[in-house]
N, C-alpha and C. Protein backbone atom coordinates (compact mmCIF):
# COMPACT_ATOMS: atom_id res chain seq x y z
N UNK A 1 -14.94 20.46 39.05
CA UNK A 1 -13.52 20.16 39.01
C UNK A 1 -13.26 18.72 38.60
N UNK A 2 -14.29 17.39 39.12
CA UNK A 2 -14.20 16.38 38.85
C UNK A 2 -14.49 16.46 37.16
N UNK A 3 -15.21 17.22 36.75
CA UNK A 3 -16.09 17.04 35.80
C UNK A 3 -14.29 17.51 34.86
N UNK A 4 -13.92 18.44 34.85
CA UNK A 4 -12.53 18.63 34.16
C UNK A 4 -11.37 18.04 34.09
N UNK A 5 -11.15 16.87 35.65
CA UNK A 5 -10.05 16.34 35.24
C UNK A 5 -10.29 14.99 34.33
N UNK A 6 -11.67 14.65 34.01
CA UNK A 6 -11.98 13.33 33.83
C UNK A 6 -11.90 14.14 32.11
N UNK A 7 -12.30 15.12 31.73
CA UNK A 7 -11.83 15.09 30.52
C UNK A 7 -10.92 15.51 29.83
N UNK A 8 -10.02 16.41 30.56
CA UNK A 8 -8.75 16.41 30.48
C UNK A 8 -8.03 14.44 29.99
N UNK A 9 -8.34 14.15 31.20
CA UNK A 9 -8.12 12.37 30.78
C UNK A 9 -8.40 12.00 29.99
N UNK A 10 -9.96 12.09 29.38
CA UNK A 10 -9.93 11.72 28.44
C UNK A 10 -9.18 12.38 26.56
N UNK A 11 -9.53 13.19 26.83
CA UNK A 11 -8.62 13.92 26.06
C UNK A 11 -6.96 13.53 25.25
N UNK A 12 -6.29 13.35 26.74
CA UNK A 12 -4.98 12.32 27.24
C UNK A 12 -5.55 11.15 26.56
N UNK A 13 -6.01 10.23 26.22
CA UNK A 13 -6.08 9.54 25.91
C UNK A 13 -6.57 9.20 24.62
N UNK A 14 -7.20 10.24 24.05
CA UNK A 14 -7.45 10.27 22.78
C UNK A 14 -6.34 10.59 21.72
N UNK A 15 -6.13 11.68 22.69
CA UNK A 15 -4.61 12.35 21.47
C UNK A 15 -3.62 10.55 21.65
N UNK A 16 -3.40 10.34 22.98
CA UNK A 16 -1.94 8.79 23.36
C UNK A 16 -2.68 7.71 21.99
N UNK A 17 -4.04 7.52 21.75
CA UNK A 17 -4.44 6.65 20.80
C UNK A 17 -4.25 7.11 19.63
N UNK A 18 -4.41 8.34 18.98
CA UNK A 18 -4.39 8.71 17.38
C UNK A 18 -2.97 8.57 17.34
N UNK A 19 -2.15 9.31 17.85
CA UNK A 19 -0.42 9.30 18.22
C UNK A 19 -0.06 7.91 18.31
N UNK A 20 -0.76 6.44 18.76
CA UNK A 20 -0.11 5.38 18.57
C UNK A 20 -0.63 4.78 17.25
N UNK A 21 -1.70 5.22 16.92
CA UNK A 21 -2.37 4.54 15.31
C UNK A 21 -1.11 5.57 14.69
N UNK A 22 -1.31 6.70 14.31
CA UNK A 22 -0.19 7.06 13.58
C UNK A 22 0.97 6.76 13.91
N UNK A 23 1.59 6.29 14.41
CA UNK A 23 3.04 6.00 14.96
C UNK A 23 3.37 4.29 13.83
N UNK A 24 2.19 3.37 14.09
CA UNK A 24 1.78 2.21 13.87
C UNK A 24 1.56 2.24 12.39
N UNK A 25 0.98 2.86 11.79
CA UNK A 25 0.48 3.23 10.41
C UNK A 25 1.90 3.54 9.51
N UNK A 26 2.61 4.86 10.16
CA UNK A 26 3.83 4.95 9.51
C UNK A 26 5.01 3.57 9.35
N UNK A 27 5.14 2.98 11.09
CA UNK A 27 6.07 1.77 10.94
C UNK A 27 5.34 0.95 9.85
N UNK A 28 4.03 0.72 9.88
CA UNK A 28 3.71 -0.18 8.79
C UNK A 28 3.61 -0.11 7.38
N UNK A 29 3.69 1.03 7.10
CA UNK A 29 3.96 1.88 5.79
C UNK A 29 5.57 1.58 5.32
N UNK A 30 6.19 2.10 6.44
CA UNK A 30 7.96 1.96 6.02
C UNK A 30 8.53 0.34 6.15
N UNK A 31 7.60 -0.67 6.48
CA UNK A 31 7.95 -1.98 6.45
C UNK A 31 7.67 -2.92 4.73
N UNK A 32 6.00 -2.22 4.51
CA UNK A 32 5.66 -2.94 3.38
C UNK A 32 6.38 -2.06 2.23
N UNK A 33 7.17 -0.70 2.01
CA UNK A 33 7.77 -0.20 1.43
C UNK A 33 9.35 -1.02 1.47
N UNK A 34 10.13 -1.41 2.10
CA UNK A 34 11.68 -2.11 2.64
C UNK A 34 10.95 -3.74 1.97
N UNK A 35 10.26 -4.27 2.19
CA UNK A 35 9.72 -5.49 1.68
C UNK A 35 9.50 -5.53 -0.02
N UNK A 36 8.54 -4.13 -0.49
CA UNK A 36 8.46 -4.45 -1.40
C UNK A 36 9.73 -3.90 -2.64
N UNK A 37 11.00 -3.32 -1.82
CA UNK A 37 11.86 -2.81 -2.26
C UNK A 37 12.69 -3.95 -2.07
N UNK A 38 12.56 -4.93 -1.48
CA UNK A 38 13.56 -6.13 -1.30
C UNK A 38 13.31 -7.28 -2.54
N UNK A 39 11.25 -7.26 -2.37
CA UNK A 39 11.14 -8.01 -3.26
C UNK A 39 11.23 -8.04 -4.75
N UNK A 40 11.36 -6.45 -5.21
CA UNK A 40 12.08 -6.19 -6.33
C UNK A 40 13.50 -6.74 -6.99
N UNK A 41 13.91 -6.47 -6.24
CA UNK A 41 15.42 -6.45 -6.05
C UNK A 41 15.48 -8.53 -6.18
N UNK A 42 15.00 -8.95 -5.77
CA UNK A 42 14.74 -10.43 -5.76
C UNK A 42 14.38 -10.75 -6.99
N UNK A 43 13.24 -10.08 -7.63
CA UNK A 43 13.02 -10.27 -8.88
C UNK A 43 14.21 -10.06 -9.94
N UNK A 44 14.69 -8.92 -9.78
CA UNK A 44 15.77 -8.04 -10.94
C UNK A 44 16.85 -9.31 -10.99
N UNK A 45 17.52 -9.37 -9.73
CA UNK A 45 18.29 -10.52 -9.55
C UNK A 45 18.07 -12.03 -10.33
N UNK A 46 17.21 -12.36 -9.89
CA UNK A 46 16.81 -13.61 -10.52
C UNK A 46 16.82 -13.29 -12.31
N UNK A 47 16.32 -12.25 -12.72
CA UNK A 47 15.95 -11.97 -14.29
C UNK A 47 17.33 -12.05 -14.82
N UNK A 48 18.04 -10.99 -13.90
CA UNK A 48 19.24 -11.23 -14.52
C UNK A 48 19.99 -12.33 -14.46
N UNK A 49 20.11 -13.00 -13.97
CA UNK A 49 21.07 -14.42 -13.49
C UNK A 49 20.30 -15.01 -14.90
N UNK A 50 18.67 -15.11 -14.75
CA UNK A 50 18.35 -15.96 -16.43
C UNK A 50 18.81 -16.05 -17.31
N UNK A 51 19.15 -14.39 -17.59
CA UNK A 51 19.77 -13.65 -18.98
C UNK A 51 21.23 -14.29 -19.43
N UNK A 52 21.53 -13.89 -18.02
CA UNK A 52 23.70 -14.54 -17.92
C UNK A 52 23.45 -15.82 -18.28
N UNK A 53 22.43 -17.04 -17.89
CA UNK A 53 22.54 -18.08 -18.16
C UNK A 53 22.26 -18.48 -19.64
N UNK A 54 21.61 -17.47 -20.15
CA UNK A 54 20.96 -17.95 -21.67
C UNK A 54 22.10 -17.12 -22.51
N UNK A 55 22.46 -15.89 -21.77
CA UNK A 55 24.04 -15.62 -23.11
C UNK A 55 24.76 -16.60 -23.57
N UNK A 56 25.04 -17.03 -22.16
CA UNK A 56 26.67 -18.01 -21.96
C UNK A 56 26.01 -19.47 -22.68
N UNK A 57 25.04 -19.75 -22.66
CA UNK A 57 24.70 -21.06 -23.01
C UNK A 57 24.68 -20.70 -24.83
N UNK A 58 24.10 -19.94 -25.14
CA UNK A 58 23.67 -19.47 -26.53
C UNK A 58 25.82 -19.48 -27.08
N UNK A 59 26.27 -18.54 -26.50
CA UNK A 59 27.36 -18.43 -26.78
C UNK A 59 28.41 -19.55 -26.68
N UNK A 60 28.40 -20.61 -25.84
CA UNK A 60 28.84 -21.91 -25.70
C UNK A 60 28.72 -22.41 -26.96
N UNK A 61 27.03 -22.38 -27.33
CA UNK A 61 26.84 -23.18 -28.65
C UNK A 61 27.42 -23.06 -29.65
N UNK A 62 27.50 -21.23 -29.81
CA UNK A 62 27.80 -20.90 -31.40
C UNK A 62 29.43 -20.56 -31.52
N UNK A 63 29.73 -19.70 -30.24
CA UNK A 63 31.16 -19.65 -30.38
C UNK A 63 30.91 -18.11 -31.27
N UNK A 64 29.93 -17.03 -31.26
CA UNK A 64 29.82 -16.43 -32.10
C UNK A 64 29.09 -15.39 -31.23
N UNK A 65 29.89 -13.77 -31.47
CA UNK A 65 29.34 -12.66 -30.66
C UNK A 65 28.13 -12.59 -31.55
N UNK A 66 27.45 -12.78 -33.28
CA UNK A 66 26.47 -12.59 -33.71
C UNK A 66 25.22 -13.04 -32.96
N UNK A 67 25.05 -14.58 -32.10
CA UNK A 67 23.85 -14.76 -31.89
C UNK A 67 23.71 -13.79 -30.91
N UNK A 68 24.69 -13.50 -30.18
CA UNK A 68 24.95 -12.97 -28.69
C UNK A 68 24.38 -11.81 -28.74
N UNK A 69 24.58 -10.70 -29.63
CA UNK A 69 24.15 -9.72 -30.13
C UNK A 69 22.53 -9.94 -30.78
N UNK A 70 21.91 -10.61 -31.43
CA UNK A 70 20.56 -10.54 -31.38
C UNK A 70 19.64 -11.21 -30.87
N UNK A 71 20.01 -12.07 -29.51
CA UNK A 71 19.58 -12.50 -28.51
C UNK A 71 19.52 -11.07 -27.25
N UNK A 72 20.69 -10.62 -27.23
CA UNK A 72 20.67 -9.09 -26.50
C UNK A 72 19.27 -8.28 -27.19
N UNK A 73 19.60 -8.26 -28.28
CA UNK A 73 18.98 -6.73 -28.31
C UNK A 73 17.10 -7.20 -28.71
N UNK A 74 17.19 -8.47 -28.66
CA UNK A 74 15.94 -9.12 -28.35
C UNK A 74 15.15 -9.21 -26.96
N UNK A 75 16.16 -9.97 -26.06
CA UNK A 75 15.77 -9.94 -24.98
C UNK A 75 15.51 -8.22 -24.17
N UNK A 76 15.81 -7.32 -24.83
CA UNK A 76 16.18 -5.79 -24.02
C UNK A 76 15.22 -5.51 -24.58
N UNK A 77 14.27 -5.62 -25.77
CA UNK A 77 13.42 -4.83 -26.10
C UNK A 77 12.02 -5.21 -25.74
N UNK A 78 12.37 -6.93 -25.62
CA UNK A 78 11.34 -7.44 -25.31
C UNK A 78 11.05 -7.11 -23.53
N UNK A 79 12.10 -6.77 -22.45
CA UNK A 79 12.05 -6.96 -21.26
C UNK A 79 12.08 -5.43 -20.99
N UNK A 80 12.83 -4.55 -21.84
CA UNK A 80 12.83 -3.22 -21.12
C UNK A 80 13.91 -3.26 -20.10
N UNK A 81 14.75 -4.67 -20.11
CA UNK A 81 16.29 -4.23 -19.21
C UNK A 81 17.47 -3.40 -20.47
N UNK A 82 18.01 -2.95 -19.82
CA UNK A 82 20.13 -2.19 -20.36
C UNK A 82 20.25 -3.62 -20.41
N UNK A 83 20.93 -4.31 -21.45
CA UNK A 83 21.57 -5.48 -21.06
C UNK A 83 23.12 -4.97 -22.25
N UNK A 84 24.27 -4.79 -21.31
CA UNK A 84 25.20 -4.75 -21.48
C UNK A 84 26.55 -5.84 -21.83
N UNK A 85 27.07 -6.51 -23.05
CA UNK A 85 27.61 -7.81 -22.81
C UNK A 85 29.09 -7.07 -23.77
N UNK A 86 30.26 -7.44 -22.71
CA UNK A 86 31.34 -7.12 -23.08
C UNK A 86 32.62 -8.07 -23.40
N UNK A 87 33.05 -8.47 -24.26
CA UNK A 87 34.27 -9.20 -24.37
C UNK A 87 35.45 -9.59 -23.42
N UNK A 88 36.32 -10.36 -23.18
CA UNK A 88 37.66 -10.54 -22.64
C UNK A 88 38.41 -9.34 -22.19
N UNK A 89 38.24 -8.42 -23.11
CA UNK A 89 39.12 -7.24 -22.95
C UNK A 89 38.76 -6.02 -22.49
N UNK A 90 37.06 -6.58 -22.37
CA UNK A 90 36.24 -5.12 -22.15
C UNK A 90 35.11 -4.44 -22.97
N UNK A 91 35.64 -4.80 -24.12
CA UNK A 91 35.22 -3.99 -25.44
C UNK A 91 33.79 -4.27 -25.41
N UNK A 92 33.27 -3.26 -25.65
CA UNK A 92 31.41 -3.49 -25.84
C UNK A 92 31.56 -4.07 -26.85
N UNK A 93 30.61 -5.39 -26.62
CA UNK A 93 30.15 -6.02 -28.03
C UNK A 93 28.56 -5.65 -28.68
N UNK A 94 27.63 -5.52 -27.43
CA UNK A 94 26.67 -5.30 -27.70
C UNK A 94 25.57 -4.01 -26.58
N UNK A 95 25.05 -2.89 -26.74
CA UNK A 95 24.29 -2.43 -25.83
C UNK A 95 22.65 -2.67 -26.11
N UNK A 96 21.72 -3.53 -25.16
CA UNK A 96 20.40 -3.79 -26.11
C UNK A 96 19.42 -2.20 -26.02
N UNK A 97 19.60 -1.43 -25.38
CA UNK A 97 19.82 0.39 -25.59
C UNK A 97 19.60 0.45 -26.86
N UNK A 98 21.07 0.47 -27.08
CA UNK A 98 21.92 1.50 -28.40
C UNK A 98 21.89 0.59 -29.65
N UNK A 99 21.70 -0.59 -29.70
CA UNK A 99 21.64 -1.57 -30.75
C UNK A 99 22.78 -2.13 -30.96
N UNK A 100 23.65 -2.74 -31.86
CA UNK A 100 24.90 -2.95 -32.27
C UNK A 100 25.52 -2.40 -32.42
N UNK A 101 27.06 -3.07 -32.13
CA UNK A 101 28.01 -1.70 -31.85
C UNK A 101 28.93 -2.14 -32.74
């Protein structure tokens, strides 16, 4: 009888340990997944803010949707982003996608 409850116990205690490694394994799984989904998102951000900074500066210079347009569809092919740049009014000027519009 001694001999059964001690492995019953142990038992209890084997399953309470795999059940806390897996418990532990998953939280740590769904943490470095939220991290590396943050640190994306950190990246994209930053790329894009570059982009906005090198339109507007390019476009400052020339005063001209032309450079604007093959700086777009440069930077999109070279990066593999949509880079979408629209006028005052809305109007697509350029999709680096679809090419010139």
């Amino acid at each position: 009888m001694k001999n059964s409850l001690s492995r019953k116990f142990t038992l209890a205690m084997v399953v309470l340990a795999v059940g806390l490694i897996l418990v532990f394994a998953l939280l740590s799984q769904l943490a470095l997944d939220w991290n590396f989904e943050r640190y994306l998102d950190q990246v994209q951000k930053q790329q894009n803010r570059l982009i906005l900074e090198t339109l507007a500066e390019l476009y400052s210079e020339s005063t001209s949707w032309q450079s604007i347009r093959l700086a777009t569809l440069y930077v999109g092919s070279t990066s593999g982003a949509q880079i979408r740049v629209f006028d005052a009014d809305g109007n697509l000027i350029v999709d680096s996608l679809r090419g010139m519009m």
